[in-house]
PDB file of N, CA and C in Angstrom:
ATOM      1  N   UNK A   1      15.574 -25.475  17.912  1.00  0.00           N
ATOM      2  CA  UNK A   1      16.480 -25.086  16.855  1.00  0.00           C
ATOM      3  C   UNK A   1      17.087 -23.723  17.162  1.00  0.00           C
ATOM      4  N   UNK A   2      18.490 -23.436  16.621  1.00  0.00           N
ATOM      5  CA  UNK A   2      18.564 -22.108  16.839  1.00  0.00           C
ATOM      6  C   UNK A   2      18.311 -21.549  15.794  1.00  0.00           C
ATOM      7  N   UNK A   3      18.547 -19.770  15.710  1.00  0.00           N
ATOM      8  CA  UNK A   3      18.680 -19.046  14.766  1.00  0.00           C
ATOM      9  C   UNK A   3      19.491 -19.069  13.978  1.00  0.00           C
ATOM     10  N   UNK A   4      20.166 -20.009  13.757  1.00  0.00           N
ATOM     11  CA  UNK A   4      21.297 -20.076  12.441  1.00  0.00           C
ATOM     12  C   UNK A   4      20.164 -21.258  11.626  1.00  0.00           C
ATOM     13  N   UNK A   5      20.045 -22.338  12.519  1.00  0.00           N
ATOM     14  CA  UNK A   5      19.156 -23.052  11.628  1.00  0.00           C
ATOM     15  C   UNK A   5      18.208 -22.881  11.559  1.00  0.00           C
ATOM     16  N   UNK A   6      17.179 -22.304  11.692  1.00  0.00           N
ATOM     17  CA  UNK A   6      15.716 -21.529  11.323  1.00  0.00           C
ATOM     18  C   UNK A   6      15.792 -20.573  10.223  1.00  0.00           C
ATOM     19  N   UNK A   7      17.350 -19.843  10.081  1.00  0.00           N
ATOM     20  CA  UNK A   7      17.693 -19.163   8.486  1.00  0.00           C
ATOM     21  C   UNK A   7      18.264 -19.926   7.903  1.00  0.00           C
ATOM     22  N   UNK A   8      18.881 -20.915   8.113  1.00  0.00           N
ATOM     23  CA  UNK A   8      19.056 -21.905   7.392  1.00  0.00           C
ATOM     24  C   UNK A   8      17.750 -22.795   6.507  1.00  0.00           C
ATOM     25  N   UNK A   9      17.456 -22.972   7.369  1.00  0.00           N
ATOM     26  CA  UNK A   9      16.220 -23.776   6.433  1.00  0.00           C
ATOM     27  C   UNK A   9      14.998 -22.942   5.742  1.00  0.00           C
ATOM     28  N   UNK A  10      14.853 -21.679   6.115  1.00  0.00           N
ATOM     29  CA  UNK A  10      14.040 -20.783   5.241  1.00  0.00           C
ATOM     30  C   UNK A  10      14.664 -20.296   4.497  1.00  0.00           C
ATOM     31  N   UNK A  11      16.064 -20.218   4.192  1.00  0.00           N
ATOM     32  CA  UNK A  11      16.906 -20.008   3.137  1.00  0.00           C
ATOM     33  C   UNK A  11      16.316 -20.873   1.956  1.00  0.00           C
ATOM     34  N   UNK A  12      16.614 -22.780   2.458  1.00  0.00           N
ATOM     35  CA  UNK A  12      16.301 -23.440   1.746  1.00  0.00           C
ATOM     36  C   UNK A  12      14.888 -23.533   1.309  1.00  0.00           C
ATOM     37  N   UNK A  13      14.266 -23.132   1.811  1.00  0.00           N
ATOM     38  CA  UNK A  13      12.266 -23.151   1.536  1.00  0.00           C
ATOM     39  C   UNK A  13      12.362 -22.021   0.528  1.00  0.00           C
ATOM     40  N   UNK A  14      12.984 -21.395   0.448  1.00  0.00           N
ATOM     41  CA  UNK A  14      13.100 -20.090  -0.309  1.00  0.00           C
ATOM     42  C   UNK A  14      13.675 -20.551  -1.451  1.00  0.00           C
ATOM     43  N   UNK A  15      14.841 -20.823  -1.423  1.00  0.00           N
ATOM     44  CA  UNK A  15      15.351 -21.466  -2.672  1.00  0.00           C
ATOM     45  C   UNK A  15      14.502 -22.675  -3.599  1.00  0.00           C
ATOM     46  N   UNK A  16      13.765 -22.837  -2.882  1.00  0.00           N
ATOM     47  CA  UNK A  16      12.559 -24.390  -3.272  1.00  0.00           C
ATOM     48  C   UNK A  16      11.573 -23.370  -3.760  1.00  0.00           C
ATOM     49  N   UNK A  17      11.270 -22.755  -2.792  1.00  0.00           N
ATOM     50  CA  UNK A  17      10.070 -21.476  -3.713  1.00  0.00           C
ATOM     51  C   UNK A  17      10.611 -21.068  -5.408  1.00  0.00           C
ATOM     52  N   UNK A  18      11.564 -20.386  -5.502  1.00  0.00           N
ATOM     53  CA  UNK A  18      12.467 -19.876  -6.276  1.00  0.00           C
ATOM     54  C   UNK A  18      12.074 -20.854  -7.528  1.00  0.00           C
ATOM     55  N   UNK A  19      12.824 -22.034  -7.352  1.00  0.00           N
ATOM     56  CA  UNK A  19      12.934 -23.134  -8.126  1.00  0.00           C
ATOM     57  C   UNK A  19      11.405 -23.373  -8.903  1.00  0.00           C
ATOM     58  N   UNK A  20      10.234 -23.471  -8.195  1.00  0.00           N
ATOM     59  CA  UNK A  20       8.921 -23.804  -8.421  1.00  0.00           C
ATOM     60  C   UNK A  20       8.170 -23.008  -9.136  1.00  0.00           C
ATOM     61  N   UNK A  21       8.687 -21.797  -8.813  1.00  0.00           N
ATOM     62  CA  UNK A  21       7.820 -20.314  -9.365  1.00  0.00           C
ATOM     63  C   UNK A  21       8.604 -20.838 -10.808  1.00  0.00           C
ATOM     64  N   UNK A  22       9.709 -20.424 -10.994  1.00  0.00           N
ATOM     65  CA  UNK A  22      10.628 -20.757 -12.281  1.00  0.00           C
ATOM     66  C   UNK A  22      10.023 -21.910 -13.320  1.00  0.00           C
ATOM     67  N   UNK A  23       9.652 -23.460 -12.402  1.00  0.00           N
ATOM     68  CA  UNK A  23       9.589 -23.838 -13.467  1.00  0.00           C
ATOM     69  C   UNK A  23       7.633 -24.009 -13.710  1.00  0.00           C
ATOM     70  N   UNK A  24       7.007 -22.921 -12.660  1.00  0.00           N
ATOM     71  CA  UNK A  24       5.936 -22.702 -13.087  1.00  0.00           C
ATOM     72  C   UNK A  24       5.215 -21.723 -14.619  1.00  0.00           C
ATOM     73  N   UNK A  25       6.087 -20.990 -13.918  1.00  0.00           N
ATOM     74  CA  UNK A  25       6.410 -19.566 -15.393  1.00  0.00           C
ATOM     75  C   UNK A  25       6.913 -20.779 -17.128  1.00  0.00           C
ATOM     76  N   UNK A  26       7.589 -21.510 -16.518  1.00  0.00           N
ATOM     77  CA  UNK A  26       8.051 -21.883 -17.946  1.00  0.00           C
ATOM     78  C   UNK A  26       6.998 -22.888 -18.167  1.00  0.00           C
ATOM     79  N   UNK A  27       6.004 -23.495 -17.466  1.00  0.00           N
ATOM     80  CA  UNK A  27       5.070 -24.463 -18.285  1.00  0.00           C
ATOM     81  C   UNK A  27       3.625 -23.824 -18.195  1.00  0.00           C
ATOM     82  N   UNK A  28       3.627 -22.142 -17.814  1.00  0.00           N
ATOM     83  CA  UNK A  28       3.000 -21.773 -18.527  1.00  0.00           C
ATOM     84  C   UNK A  28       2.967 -20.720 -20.010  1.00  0.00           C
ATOM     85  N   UNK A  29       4.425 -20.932 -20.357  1.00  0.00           N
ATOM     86  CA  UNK A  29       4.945 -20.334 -21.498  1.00  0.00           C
ATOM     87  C   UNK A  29       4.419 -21.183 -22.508  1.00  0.00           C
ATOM     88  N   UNK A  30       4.499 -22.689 -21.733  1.00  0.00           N
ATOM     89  CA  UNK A  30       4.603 -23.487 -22.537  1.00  0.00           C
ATOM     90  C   UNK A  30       2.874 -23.437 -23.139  1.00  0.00           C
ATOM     91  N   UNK A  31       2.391 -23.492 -22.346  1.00  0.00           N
ATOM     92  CA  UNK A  31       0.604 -23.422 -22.590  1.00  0.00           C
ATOM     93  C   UNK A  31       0.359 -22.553 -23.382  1.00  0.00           C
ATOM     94  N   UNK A  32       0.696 -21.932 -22.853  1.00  0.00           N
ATOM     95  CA  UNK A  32       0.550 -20.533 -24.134  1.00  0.00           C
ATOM     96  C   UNK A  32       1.162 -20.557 -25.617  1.00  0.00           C
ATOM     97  N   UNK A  33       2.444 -20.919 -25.743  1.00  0.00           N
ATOM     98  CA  UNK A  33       3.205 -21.012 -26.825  1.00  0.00           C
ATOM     99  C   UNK A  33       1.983 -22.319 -27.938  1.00  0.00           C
ATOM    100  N   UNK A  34       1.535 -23.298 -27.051  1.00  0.00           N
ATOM    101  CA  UNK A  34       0.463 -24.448 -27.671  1.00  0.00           C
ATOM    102  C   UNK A  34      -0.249 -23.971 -28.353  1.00  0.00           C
ATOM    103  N   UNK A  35      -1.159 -22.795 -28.039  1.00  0.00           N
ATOM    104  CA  UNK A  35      -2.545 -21.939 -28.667  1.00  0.00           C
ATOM    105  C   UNK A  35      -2.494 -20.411 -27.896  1.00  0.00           C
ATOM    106  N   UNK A  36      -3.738 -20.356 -29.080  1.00  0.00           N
ATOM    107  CA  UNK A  36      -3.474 -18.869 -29.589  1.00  0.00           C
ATOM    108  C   UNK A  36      -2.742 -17.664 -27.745  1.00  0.00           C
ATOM    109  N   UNK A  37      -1.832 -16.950 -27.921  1.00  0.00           N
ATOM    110  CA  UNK A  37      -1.817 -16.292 -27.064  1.00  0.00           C
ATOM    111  C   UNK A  37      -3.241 -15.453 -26.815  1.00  0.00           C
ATOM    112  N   UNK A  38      -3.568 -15.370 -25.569  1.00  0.00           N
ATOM    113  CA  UNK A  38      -4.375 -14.151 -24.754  1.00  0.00           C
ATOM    114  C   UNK A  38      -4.251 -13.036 -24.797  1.00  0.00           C
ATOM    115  N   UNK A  39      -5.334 -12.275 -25.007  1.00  0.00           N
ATOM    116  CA  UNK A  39      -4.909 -10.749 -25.095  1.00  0.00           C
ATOM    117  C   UNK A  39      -4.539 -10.515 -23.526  1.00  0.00           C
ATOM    118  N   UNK A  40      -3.575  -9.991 -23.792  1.00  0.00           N
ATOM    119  CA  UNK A  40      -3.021  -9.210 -22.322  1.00  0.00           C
ATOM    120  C   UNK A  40      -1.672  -9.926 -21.768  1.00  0.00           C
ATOM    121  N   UNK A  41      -0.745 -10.791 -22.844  1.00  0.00           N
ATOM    122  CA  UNK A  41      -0.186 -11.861 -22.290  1.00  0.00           C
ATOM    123  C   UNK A  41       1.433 -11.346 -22.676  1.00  0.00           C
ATOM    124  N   UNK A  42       2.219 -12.023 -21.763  1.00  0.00           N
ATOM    125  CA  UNK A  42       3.471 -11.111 -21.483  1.00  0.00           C
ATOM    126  C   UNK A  42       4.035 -10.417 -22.588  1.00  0.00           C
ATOM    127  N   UNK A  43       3.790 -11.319 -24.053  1.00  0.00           N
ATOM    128  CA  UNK A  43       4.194 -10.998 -25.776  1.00  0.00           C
ATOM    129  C   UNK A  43       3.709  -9.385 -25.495  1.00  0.00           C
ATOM    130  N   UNK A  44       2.408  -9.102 -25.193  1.00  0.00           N
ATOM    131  CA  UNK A  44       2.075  -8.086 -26.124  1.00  0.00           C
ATOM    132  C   UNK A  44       2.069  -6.653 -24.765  1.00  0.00           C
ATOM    133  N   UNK A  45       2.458  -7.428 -23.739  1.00  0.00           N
ATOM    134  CA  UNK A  45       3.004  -5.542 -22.678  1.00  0.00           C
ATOM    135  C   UNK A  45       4.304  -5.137 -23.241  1.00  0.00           C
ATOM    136  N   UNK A  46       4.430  -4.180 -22.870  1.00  0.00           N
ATOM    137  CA  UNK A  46       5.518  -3.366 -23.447  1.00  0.00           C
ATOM    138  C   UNK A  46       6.792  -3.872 -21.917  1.00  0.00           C
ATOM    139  N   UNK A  47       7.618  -3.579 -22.493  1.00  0.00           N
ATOM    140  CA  UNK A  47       8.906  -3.626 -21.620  1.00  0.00           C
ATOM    141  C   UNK A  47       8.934  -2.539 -20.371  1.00  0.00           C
ATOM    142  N   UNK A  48       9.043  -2.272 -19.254  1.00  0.00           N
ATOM    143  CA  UNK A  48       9.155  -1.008 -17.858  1.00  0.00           C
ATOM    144  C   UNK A  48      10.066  -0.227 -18.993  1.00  0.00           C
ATOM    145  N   UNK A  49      10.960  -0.812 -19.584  1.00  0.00           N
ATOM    146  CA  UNK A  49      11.837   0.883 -19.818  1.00  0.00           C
ATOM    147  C   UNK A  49      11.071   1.138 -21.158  1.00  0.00           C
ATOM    148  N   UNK A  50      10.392   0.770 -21.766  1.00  0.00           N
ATOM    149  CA  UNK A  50       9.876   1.357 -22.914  1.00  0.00           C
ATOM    150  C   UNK A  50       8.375   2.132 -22.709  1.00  0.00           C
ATOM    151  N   UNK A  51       7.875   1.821 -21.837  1.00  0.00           N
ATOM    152  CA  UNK A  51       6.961   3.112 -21.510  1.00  0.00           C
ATOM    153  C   UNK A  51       6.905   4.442 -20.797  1.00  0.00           C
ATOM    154  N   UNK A  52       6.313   5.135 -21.529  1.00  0.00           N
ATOM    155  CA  UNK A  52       6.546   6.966 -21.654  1.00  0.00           C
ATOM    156  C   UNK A  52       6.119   6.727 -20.260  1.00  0.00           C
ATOM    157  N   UNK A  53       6.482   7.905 -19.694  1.00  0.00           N
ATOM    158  CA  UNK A  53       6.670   8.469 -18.388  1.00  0.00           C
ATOM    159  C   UNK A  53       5.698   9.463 -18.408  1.00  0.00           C
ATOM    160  N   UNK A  54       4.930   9.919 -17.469  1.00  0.00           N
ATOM    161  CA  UNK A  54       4.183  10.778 -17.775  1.00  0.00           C
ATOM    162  C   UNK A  54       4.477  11.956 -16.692  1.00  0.00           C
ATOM    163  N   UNK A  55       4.508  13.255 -16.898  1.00  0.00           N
ATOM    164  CA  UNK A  55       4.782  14.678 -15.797  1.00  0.00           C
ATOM    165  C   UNK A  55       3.579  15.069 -15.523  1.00  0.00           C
ATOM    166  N   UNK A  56       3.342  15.091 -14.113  1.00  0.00           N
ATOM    167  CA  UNK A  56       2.697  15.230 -13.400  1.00  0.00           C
ATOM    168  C   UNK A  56       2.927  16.865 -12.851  1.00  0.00           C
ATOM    169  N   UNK A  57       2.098  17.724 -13.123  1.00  0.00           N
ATOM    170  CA  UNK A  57       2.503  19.102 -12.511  1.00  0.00           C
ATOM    171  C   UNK A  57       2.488  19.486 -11.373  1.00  0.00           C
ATOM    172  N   UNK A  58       3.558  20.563 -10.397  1.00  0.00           N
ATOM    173  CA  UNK A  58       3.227  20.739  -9.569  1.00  0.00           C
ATOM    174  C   UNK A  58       2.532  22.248  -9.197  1.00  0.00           C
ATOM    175  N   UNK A  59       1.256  22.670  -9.977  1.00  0.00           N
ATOM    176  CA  UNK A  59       0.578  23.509 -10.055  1.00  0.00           C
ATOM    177  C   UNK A  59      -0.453  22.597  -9.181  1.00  0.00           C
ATOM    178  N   UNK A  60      -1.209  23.596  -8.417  1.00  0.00           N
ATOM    179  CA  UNK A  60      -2.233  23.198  -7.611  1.00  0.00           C
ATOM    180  C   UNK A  60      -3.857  23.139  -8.343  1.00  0.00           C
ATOM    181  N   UNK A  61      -4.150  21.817  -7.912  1.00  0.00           N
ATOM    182  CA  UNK A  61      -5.725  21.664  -8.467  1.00  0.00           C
ATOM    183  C   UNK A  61      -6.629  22.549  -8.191  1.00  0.00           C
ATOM    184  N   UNK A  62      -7.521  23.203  -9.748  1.00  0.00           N
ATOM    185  CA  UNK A  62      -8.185  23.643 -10.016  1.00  0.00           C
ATOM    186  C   UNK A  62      -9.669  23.570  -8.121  1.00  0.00           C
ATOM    187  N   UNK A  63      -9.991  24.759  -7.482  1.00  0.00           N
ATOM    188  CA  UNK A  63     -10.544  23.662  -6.297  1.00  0.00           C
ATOM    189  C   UNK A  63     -12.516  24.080  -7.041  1.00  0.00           C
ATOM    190  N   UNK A  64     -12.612  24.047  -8.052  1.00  0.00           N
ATOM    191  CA  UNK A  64     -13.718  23.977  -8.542  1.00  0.00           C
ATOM    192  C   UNK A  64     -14.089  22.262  -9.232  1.00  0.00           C
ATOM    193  N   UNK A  65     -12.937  21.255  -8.347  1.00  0.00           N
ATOM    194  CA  UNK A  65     -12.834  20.160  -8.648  1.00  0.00           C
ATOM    195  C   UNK A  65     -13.503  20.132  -7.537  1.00  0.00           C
ATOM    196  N   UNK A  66     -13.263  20.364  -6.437  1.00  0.00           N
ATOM    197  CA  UNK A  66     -13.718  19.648  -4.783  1.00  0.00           C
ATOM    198  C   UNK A  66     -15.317  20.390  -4.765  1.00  0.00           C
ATOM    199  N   UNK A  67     -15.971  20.784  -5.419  1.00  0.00           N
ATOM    200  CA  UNK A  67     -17.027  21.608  -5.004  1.00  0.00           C
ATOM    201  C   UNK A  67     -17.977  20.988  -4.966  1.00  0.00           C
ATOM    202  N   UNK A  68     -19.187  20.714  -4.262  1.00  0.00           N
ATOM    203  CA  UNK A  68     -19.792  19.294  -3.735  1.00  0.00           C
ATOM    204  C   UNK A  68     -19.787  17.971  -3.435  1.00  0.00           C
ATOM    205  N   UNK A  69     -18.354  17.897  -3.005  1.00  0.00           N
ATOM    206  CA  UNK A  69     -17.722  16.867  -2.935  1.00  0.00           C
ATOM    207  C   UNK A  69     -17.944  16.581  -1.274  1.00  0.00           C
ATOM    208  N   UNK A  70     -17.819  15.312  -1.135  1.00  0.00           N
ATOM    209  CA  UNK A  70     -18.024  14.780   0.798  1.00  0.00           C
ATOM    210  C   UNK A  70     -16.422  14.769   1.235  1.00  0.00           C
ATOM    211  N   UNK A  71     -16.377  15.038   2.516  1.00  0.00           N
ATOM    212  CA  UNK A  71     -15.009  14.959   2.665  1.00  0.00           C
ATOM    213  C   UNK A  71     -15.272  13.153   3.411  1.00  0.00           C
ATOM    214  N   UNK A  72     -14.469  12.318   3.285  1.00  0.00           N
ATOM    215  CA  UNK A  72     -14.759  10.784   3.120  1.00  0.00           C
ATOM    216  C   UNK A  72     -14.465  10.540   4.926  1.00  0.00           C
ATOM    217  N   UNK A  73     -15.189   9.671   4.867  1.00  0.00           N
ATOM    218  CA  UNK A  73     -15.380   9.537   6.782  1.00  0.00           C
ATOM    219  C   UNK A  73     -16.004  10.772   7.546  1.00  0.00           C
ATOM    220  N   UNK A  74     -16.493  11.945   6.908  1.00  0.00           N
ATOM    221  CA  UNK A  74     -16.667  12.963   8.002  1.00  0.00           C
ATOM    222  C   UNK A  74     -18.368  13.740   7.403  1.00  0.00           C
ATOM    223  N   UNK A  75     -18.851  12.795   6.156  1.00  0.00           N
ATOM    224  CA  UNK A  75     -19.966  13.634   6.637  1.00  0.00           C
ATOM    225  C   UNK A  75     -19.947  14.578   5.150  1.00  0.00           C
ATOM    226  N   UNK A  76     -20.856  14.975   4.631  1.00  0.00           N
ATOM    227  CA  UNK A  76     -21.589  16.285   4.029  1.00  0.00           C
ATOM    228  C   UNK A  76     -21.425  17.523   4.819  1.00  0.00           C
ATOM    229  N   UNK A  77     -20.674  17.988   4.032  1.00  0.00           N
ATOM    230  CA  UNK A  77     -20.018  19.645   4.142  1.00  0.00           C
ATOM    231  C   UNK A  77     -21.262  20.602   4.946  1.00  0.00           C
ATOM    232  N   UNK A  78     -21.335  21.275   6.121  1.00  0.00           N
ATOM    233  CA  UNK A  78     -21.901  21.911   6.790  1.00  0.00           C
ATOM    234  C   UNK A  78     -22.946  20.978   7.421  1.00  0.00           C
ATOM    235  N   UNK A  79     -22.826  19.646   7.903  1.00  0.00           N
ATOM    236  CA  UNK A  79     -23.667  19.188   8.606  1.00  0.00           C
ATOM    237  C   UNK A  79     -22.900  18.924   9.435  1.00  0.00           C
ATOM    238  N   UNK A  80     -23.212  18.123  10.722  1.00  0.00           N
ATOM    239  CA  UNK A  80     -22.233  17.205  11.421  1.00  0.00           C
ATOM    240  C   UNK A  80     -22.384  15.895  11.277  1.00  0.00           C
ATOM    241  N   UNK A  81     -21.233  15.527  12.241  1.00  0.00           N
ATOM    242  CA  UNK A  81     -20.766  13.990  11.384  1.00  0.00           C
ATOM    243  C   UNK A  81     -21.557  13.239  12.165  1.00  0.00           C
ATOM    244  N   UNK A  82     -21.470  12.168  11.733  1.00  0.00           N
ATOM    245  CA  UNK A  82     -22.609  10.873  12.386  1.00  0.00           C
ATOM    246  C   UNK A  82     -21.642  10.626  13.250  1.00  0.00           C
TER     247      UNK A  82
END
């Protein structure tokens, strides 16, 4: 085959994906819509643009955070590493 038809036909596998996911989502709307919704179920998340954003500072961490802490892969602070 060439490369026109090898994107050709994963075009179409794609578009078949597309199609399946779609009418998977809708018969499990449908399940759901039957009995009681699940906690955690698309009804009750909030929308991407309706949740607060949160600011993150760029002040440097307190380093009485790192203080007996392992540094990860290397071992306990003043020994050597395995």
């Amino acid at each position: 085959m060439s490369q026109q038809d090898d994107l050709a036909t994963i075009q179409h596998r794609l578009d078949e994906l597309v199609q399946r996911v779609g009418q998977l989502e809708r018969t499990v709307d449908q399940l759901r819509g039957a009995g009681d919704q699940p906690r955690g179920s698309r009804a009750e998340r909030k929308p991407a643009e309706n949740r607060e954003l949160v600011t993150i500072p760029d002040v440097p961490y307190d380093n009485a955070l790192w203080t007996d802490s392992d540094d990860e892969g290397l071992g306990v602070r003043d020994r050597r590493a395995p």
